[in-house]
N, C-alpha and C. Protein backbone atom coordinates (compact mmCIF):
# COMPACT_ATOMS: atom_id res chain seq x y z
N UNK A 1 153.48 105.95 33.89
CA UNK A 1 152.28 106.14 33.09
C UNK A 1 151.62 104.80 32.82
N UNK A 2 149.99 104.49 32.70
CA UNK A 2 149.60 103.52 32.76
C UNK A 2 149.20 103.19 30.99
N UNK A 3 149.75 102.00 30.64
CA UNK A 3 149.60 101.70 29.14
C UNK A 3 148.04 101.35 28.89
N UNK A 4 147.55 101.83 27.94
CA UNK A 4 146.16 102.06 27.86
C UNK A 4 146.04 100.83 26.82
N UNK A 5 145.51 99.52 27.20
CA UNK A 5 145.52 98.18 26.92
C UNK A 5 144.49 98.45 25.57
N UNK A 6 143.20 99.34 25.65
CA UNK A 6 142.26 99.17 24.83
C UNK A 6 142.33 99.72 23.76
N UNK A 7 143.59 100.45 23.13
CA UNK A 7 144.43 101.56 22.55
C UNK A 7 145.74 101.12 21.99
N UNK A 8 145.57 99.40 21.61
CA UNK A 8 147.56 99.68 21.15
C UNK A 8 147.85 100.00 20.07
N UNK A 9 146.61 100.37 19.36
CA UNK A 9 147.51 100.62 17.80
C UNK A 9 148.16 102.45 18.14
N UNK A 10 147.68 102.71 18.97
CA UNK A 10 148.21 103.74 19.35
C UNK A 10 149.88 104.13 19.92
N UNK A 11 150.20 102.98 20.24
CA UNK A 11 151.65 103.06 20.78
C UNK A 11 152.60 102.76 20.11
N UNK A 12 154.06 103.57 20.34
CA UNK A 12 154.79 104.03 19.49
C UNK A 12 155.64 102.30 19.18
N UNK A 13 155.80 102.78 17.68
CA UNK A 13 156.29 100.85 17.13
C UNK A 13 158.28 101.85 17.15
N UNK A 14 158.90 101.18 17.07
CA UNK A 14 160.46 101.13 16.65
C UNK A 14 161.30 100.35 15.55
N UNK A 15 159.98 99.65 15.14
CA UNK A 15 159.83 98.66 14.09
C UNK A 15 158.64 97.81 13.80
N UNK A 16 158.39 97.26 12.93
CA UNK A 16 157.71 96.26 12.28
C UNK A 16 157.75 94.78 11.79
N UNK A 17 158.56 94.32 11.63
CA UNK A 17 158.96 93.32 11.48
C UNK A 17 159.06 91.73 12.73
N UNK A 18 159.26 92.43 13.90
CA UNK A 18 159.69 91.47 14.35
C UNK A 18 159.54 91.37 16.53
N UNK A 19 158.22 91.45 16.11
CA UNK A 19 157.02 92.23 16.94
C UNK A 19 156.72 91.00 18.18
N UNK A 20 155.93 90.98 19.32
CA UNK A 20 156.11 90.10 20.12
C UNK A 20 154.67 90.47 20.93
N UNK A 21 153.87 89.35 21.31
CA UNK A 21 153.95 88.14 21.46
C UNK A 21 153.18 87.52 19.66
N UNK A 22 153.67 86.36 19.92
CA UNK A 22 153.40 85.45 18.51
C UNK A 22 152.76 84.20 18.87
N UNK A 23 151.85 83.85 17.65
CA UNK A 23 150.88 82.13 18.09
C UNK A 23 152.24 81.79 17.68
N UNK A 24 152.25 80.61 18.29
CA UNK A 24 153.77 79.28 18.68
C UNK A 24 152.31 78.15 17.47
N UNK A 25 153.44 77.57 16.44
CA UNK A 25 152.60 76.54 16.19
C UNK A 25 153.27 75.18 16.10
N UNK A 26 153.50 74.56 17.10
CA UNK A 26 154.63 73.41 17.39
C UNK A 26 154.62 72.60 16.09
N UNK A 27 153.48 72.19 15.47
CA UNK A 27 154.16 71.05 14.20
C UNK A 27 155.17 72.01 13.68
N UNK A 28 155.05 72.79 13.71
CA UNK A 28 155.71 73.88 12.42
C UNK A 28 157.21 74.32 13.10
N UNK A 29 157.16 74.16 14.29
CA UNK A 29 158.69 74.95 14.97
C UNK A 29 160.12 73.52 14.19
N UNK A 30 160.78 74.11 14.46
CA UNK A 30 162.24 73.42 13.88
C UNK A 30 163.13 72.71 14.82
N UNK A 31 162.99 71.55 14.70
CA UNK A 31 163.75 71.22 16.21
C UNK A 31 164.97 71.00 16.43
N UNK A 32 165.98 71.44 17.60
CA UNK A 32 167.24 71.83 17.59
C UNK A 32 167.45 70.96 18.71
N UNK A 33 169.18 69.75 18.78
CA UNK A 33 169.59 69.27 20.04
C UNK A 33 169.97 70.54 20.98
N UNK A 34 169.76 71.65 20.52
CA UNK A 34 170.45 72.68 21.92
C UNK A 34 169.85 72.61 23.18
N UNK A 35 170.57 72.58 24.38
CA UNK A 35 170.16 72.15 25.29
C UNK A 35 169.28 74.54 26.18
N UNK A 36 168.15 74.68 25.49
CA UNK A 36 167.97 76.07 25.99
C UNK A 36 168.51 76.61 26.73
N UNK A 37 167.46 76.02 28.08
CA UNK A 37 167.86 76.63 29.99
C UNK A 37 168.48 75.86 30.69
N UNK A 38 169.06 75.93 31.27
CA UNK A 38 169.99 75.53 32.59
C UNK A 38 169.72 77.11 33.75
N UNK A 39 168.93 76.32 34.44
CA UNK A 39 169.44 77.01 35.76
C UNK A 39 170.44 77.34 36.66
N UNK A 40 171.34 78.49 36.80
CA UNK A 40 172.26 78.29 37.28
C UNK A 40 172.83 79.15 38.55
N UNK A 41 171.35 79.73 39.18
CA UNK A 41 171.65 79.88 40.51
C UNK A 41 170.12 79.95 41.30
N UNK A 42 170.09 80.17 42.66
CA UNK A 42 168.77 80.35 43.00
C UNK A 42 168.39 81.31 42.99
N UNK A 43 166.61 81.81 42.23
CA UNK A 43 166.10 82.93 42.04
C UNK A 43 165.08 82.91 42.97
N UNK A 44 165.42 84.48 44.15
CA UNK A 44 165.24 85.28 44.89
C UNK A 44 164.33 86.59 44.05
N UNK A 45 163.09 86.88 44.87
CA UNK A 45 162.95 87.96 44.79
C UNK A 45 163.51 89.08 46.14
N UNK A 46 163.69 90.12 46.03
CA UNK A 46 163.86 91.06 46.91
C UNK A 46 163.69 92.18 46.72
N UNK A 47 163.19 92.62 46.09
CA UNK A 47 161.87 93.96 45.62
C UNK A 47 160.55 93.62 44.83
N UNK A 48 159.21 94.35 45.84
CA UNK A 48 158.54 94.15 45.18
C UNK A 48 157.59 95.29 44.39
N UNK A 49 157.08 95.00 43.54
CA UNK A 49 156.33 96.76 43.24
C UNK A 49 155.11 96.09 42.44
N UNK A 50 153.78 96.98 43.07
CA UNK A 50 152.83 96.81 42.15
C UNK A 50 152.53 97.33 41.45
N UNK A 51 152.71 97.77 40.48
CA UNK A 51 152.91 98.56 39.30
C UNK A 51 151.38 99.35 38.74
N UNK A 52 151.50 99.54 38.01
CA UNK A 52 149.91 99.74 37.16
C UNK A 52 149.57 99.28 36.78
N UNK A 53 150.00 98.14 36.11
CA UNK A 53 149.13 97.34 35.39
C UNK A 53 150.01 95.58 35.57
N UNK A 54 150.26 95.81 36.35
CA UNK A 54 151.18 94.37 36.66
C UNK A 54 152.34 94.54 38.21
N UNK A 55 152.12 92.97 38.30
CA UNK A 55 152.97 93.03 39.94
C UNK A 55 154.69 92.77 39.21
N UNK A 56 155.56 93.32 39.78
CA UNK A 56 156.70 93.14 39.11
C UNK A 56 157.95 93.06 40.34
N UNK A 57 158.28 92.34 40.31
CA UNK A 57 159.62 91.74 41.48
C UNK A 57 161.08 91.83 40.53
N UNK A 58 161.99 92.13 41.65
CA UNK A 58 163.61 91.90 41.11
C UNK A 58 164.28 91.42 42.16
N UNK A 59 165.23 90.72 41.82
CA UNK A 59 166.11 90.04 42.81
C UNK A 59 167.04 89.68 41.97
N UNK A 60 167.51 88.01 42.16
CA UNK A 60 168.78 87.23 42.18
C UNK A 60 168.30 86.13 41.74
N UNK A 61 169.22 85.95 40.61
CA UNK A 61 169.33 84.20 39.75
C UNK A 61 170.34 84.75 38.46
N UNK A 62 170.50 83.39 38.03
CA UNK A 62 171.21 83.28 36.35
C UNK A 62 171.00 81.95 35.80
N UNK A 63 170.69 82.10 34.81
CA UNK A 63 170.96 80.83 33.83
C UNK A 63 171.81 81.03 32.73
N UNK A 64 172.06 79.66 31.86
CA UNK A 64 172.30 79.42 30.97
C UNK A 64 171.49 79.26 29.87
N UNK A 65 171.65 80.30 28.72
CA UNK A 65 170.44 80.00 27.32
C UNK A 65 171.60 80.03 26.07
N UNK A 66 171.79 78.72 25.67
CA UNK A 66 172.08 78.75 24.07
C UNK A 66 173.61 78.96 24.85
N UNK A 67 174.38 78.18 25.56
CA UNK A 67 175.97 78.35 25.72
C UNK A 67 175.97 79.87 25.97
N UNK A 68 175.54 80.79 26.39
CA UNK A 68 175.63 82.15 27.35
C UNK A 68 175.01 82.27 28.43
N UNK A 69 175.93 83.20 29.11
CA UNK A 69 175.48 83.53 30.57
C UNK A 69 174.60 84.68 30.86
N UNK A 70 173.15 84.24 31.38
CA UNK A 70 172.28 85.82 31.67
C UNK A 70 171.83 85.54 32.79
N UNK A 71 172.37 87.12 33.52
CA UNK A 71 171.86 87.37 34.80
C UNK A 71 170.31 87.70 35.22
N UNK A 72 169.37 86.95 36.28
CA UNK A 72 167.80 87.75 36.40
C UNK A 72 168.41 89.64 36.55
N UNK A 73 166.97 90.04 35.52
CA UNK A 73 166.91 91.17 36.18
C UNK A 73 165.19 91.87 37.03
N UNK A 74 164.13 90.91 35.68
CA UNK A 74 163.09 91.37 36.95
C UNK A 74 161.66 90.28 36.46
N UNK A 75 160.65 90.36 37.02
CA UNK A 75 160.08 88.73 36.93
C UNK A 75 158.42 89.69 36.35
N UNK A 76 158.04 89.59 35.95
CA UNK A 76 155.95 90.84 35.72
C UNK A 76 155.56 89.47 35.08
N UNK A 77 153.58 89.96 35.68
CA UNK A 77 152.96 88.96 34.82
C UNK A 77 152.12 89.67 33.62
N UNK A 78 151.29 88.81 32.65
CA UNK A 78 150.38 89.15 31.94
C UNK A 78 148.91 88.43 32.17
N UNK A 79 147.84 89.29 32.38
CA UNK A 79 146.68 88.21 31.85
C UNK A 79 145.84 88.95 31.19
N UNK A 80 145.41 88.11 29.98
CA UNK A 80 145.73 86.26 29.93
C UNK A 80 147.19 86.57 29.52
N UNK A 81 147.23 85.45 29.05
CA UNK A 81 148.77 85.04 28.52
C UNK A 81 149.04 85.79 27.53
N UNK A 82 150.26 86.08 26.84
CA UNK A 82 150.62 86.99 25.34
C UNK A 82 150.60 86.09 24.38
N UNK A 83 151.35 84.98 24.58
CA UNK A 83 151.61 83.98 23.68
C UNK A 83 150.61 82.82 23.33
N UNK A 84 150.36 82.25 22.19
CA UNK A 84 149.16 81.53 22.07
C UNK A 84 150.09 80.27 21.36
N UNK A 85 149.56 78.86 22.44
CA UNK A 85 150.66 77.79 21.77
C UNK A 85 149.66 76.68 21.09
N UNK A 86 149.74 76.49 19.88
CA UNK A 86 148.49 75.34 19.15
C UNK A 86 147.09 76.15 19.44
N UNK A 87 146.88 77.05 19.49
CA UNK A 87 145.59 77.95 19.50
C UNK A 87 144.72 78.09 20.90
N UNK A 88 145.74 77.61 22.24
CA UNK A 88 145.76 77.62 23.52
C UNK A 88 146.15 79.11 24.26
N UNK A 89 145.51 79.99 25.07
CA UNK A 89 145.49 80.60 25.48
C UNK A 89 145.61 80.58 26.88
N UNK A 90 146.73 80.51 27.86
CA UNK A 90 146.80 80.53 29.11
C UNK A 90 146.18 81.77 29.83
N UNK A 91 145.32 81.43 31.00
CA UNK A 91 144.70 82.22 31.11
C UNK A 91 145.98 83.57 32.33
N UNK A 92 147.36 82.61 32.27
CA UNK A 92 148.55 84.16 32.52
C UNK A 92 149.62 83.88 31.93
N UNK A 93 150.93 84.27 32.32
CA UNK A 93 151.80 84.37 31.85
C UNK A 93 152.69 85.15 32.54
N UNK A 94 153.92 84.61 32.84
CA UNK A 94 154.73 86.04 33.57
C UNK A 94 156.34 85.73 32.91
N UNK A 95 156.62 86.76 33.11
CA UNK A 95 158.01 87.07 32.11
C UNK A 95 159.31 87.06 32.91
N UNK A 96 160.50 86.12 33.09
CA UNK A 96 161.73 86.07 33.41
C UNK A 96 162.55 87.14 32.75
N UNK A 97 162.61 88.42 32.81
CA UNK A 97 163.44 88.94 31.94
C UNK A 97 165.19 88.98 32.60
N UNK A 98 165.73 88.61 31.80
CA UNK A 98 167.04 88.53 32.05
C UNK A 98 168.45 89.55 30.91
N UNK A 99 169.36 89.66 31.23
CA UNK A 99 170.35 90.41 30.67
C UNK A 99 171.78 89.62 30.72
N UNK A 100 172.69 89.60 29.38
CA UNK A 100 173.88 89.12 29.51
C UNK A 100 174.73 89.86 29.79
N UNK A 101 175.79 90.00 29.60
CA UNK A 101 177.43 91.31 30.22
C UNK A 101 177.51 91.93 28.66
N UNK A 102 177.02 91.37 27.98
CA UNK A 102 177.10 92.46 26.45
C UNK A 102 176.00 93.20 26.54
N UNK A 103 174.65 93.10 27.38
CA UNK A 103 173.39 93.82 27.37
C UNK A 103 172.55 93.13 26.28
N UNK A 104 172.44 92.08 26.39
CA UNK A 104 171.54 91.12 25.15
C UNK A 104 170.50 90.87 26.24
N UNK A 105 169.34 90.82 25.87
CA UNK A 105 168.11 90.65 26.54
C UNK A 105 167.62 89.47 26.16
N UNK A 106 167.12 89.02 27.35
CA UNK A 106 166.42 87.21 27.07
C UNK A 106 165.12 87.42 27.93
N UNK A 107 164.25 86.73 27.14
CA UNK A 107 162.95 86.97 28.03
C UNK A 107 162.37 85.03 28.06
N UNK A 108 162.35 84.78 29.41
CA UNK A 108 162.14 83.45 29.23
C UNK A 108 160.36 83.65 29.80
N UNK A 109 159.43 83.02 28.72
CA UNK A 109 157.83 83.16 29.19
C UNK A 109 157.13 81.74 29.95
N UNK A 110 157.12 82.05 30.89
CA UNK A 110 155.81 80.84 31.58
C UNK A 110 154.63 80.96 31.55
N UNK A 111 153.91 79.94 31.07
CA UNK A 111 152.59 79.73 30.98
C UNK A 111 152.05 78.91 32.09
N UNK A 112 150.91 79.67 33.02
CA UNK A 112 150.38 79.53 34.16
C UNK A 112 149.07 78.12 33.63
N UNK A 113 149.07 77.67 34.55
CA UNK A 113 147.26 76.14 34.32
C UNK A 113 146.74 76.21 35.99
N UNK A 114 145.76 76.22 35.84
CA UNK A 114 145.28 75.93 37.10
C UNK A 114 145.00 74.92 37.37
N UNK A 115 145.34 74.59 38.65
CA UNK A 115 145.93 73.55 39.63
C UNK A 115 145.89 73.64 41.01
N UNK A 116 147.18 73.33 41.81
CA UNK A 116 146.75 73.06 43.49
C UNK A 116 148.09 74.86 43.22
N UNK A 117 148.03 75.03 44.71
CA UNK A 117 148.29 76.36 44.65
C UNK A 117 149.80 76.55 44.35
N UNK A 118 150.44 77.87 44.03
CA UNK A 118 152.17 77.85 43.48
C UNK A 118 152.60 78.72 44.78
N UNK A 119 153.50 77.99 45.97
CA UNK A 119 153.75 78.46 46.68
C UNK A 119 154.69 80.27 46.46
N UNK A 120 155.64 80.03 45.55
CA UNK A 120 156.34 81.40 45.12
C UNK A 120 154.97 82.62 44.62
N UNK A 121 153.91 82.60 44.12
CA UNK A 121 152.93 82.98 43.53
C UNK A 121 152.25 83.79 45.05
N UNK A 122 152.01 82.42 45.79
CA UNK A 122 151.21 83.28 47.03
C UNK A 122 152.30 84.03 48.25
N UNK A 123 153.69 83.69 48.05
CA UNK A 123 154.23 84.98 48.76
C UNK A 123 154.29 86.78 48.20
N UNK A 124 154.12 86.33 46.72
CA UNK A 124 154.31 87.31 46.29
C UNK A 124 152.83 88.08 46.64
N UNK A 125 151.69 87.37 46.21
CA UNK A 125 150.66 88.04 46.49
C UNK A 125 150.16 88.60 48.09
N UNK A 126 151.43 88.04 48.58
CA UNK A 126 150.69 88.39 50.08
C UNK A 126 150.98 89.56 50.64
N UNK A 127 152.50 90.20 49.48
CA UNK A 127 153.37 91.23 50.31
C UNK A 127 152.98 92.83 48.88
N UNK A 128 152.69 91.76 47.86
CA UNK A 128 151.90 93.41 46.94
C UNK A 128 151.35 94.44 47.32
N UNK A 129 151.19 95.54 47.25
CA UNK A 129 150.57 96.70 47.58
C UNK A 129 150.39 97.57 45.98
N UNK A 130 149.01 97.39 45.22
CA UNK A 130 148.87 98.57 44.19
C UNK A 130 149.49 99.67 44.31
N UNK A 131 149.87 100.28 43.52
CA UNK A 131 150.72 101.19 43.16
C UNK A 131 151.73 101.59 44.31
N UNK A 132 153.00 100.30 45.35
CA UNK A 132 153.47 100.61 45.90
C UNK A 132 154.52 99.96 45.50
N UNK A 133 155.86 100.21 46.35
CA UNK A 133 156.70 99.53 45.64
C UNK A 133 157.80 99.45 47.05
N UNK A 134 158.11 98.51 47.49
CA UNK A 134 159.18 98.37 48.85
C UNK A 134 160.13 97.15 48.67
N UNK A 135 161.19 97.17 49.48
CA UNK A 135 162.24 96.17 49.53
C UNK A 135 161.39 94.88 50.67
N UNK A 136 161.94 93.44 50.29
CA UNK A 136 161.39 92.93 50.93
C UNK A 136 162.14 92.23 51.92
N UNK A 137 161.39 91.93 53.32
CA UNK A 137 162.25 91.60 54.59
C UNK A 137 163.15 90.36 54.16
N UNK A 138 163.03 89.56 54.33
CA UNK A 138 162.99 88.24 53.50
C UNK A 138 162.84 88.04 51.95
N UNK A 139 164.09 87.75 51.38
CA UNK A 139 163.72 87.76 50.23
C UNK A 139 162.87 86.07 50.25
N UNK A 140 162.22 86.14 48.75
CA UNK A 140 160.94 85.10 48.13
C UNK A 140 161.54 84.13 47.25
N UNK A 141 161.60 82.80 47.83
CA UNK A 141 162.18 81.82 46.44
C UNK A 141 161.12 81.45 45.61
N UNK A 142 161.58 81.85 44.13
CA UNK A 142 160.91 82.33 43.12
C UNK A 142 161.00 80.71 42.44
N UNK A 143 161.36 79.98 42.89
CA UNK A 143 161.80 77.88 42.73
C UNK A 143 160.10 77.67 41.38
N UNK A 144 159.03 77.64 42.64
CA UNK A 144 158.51 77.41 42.37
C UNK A 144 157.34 77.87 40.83
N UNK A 145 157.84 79.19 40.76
CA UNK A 145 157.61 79.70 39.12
C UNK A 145 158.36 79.08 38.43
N UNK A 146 159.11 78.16 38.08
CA UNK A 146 160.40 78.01 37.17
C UNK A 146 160.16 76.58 36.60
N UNK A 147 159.27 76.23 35.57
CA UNK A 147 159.62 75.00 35.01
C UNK A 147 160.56 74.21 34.68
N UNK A 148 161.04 73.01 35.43
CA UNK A 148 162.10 72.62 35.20
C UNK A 148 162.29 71.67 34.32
N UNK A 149 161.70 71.61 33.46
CA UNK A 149 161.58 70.58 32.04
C UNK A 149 161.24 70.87 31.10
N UNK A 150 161.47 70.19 29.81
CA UNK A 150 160.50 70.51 28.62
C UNK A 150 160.93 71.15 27.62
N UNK A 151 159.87 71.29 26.36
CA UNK A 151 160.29 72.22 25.45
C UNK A 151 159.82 73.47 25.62
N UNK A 152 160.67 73.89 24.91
CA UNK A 152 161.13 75.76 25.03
C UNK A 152 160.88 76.56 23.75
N UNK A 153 160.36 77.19 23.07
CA UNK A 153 160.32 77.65 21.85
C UNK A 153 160.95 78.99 21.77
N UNK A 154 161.80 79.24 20.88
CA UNK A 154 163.34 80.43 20.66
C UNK A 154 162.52 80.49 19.53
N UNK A 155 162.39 82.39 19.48
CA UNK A 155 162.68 83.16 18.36
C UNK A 155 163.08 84.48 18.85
N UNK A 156 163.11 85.29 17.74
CA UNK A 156 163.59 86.77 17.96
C UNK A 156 162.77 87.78 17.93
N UNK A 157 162.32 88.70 18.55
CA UNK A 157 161.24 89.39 18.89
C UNK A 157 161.31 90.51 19.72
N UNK A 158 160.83 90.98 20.08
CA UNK A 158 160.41 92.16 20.77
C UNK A 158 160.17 92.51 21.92
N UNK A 159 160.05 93.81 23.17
CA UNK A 159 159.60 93.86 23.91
C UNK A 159 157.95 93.91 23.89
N UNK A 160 156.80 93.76 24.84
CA UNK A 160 156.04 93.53 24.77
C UNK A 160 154.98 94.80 25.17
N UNK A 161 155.82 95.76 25.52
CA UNK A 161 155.17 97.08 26.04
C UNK A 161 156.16 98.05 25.67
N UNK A 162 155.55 99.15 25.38
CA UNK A 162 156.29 100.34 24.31
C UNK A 162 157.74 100.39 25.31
N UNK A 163 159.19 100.90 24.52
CA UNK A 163 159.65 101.25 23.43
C UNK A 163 159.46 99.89 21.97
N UNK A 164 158.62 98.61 22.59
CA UNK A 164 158.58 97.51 21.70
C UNK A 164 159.81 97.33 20.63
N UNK A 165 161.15 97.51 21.64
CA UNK A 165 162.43 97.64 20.58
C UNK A 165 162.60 96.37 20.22
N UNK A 166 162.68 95.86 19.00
CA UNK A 166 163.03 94.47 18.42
C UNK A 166 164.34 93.81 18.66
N UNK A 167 164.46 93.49 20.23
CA UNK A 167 166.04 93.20 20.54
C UNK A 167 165.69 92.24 21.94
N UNK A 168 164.98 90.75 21.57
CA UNK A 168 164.78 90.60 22.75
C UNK A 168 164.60 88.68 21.87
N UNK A 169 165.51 87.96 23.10
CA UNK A 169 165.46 86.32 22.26
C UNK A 169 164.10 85.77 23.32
N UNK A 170 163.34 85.68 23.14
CA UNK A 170 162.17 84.96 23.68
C UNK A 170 162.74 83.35 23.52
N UNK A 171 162.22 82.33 24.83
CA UNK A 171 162.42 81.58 24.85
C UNK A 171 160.97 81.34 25.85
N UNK A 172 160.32 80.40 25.01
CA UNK A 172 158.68 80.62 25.37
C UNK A 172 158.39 78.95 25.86
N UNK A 173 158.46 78.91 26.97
CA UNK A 173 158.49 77.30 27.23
C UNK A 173 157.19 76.70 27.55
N UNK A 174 156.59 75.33 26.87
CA UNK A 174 155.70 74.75 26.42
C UNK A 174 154.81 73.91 27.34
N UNK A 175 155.54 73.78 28.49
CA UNK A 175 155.08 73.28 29.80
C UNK A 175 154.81 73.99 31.06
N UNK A 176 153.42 74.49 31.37
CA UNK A 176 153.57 74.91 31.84
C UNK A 176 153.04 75.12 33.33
N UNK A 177 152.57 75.77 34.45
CA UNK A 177 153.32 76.09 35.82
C UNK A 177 151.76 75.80 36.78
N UNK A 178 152.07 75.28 37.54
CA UNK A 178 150.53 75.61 38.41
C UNK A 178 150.15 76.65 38.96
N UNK A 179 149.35 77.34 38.84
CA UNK A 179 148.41 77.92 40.46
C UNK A 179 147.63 78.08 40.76
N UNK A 180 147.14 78.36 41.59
CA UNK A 180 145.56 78.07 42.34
C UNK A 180 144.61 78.95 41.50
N UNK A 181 143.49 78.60 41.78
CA UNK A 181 142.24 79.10 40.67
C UNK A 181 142.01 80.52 41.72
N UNK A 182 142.24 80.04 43.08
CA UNK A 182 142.11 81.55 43.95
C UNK A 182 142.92 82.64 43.85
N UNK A 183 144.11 81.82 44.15
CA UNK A 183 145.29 83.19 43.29
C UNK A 183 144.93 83.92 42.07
N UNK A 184 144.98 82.82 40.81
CA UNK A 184 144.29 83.69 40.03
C UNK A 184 143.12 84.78 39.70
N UNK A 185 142.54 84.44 40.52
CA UNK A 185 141.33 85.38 41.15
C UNK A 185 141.95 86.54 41.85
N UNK A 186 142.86 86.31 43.24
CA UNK A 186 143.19 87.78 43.63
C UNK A 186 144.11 88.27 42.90
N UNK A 187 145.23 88.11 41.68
CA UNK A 187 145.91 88.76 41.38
C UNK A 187 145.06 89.79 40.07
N UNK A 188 143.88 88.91 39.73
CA UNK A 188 142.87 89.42 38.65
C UNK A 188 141.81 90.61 39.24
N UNK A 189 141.54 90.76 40.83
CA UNK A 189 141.01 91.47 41.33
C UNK A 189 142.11 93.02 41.62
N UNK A 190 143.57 92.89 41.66
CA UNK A 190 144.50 93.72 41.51
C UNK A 190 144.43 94.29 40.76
N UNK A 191 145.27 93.44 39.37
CA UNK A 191 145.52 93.95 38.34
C UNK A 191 144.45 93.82 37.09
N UNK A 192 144.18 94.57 36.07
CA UNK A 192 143.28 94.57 34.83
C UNK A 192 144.22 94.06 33.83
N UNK A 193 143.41 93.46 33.04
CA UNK A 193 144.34 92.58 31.79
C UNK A 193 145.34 93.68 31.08
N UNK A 194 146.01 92.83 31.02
CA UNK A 194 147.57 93.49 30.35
C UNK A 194 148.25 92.34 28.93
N UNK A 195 147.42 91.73 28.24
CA UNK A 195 147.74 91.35 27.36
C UNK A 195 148.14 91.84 25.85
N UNK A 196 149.35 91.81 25.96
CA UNK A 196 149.31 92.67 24.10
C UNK A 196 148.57 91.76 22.87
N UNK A 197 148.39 92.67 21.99
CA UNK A 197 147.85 91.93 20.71
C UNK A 197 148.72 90.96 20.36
N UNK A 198 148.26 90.05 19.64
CA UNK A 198 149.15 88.81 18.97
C UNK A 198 149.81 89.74 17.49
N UNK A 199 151.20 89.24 17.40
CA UNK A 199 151.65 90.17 16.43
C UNK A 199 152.28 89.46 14.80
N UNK A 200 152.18 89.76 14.16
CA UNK A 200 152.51 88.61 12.77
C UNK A 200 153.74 87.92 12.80
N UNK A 201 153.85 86.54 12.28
CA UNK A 201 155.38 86.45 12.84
C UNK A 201 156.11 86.72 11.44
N UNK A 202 155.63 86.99 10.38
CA UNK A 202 156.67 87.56 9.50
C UNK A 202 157.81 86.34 8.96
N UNK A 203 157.26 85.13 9.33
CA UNK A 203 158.21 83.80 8.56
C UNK A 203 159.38 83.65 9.11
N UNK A 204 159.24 84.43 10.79
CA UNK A 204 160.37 84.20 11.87
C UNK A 204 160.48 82.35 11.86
N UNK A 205 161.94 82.53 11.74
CA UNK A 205 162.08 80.71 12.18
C UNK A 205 162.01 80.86 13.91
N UNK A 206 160.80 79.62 14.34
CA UNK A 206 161.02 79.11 15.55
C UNK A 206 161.78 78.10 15.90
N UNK A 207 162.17 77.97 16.76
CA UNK A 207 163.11 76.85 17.54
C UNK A 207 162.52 75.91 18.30
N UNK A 208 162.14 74.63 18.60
CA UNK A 208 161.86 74.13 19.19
C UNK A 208 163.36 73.38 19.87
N UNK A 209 163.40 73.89 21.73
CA UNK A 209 164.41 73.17 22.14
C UNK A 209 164.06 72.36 23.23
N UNK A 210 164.94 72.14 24.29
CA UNK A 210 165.10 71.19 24.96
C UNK A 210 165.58 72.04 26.91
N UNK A 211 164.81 71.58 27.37
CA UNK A 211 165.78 71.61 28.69
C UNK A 211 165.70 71.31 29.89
């Protein structure tokens, strides 16, 4: 079913409190020596599906967040961006969602800038098909989505599209990713904006980390 973007007060909440995406306001985050992300294998796509309202891939990777181990489970974008950092609005955003062996959900967010082109970005766009969804010959090294530096901002929050269950550690990193102003153009000629509302943060402590 396609989430009707112009309509969210309409969709079902599971809570209130602790809602997602949130403005990031860096003077204000809390800063921690924890070392966030560690990358800790190579991320592969090898399914791809164009969804309804977003291109969404799954494959193979794991990292390290906060001394635990989470396995990739699937990669979607947003535009514009969900998250707003110092009152900056990326004009995308796409979501690492990952899972630990207890079923703890980590959602690591990249923020897209335009730049020279993101090689992982244009395989993906080359093999999409709207509303199709196939295994891919070759899987896609996903390298080049993956910021490998910087600060990271941790809080606790939510999924970003209904059941919006409040069980999800966002780790929203502050540096962010190139790709071409053309890409952005054909993935914007695909898909229609999929940005959720900005949601209160309710005096959530942020984290400012490291990695």
């Amino acid at each position: 079913m396609q989430l009707d973007y112009s309509n969210q007060s309409a969709w079902p909440f599971t809570g209130q409190q602790r809602q997602s995406p949130i403005t990031i306001e860096s003077a204000a985050a809390q800063p921690s020596q924890l070392a966030a992300i560690s990358w800790r294998a190579l991320y592969q796509a090898t399914h791809i599906a164009g969804e309804a309202t977003t291109l969404k891939v799954s494959g193979n990777g794991a990292t390290y967040l906060n001394d635990r181990d989470f396995d990739f489970q699937q990669l979607h974008f947003h535009t514009p961006a969900e998250h707003v950092i110092d009152g900056q609005r990326a004009p995308i955003e796409w979501h690492l969602v990952h899972q630990s062996a207890s079923g703890q959900i980590a959602v690591i967010a990249v923020l897209g800038r335009i730049g020279k082109p993101n090689a992982s970005f244009e395989a993906l766009l080359d093999q999409v098909t709207p509303n199709a969804s196939h295994d891919l010959t070759e899987p896609v090294n996903l390298t080049a989505l993956l910021p490998l530096t910087g600060t990271v901002y941790h809080y606790l929050g939510s999924l970003t599209t209904p059941p919006l269950s409040e069980t999800v550690e966002w780790y929203v990193c502050a540096d962010s990713v190139m790709i071409g102003r053309d890409q952005l153009a054909r993935y914007q000629q695909l898909f229609a904006p999929n940005a959720r509302e900005i949601q209160p943060t309710n005096d959530r402590p942020i984290i400012a980390e490291r990695f």
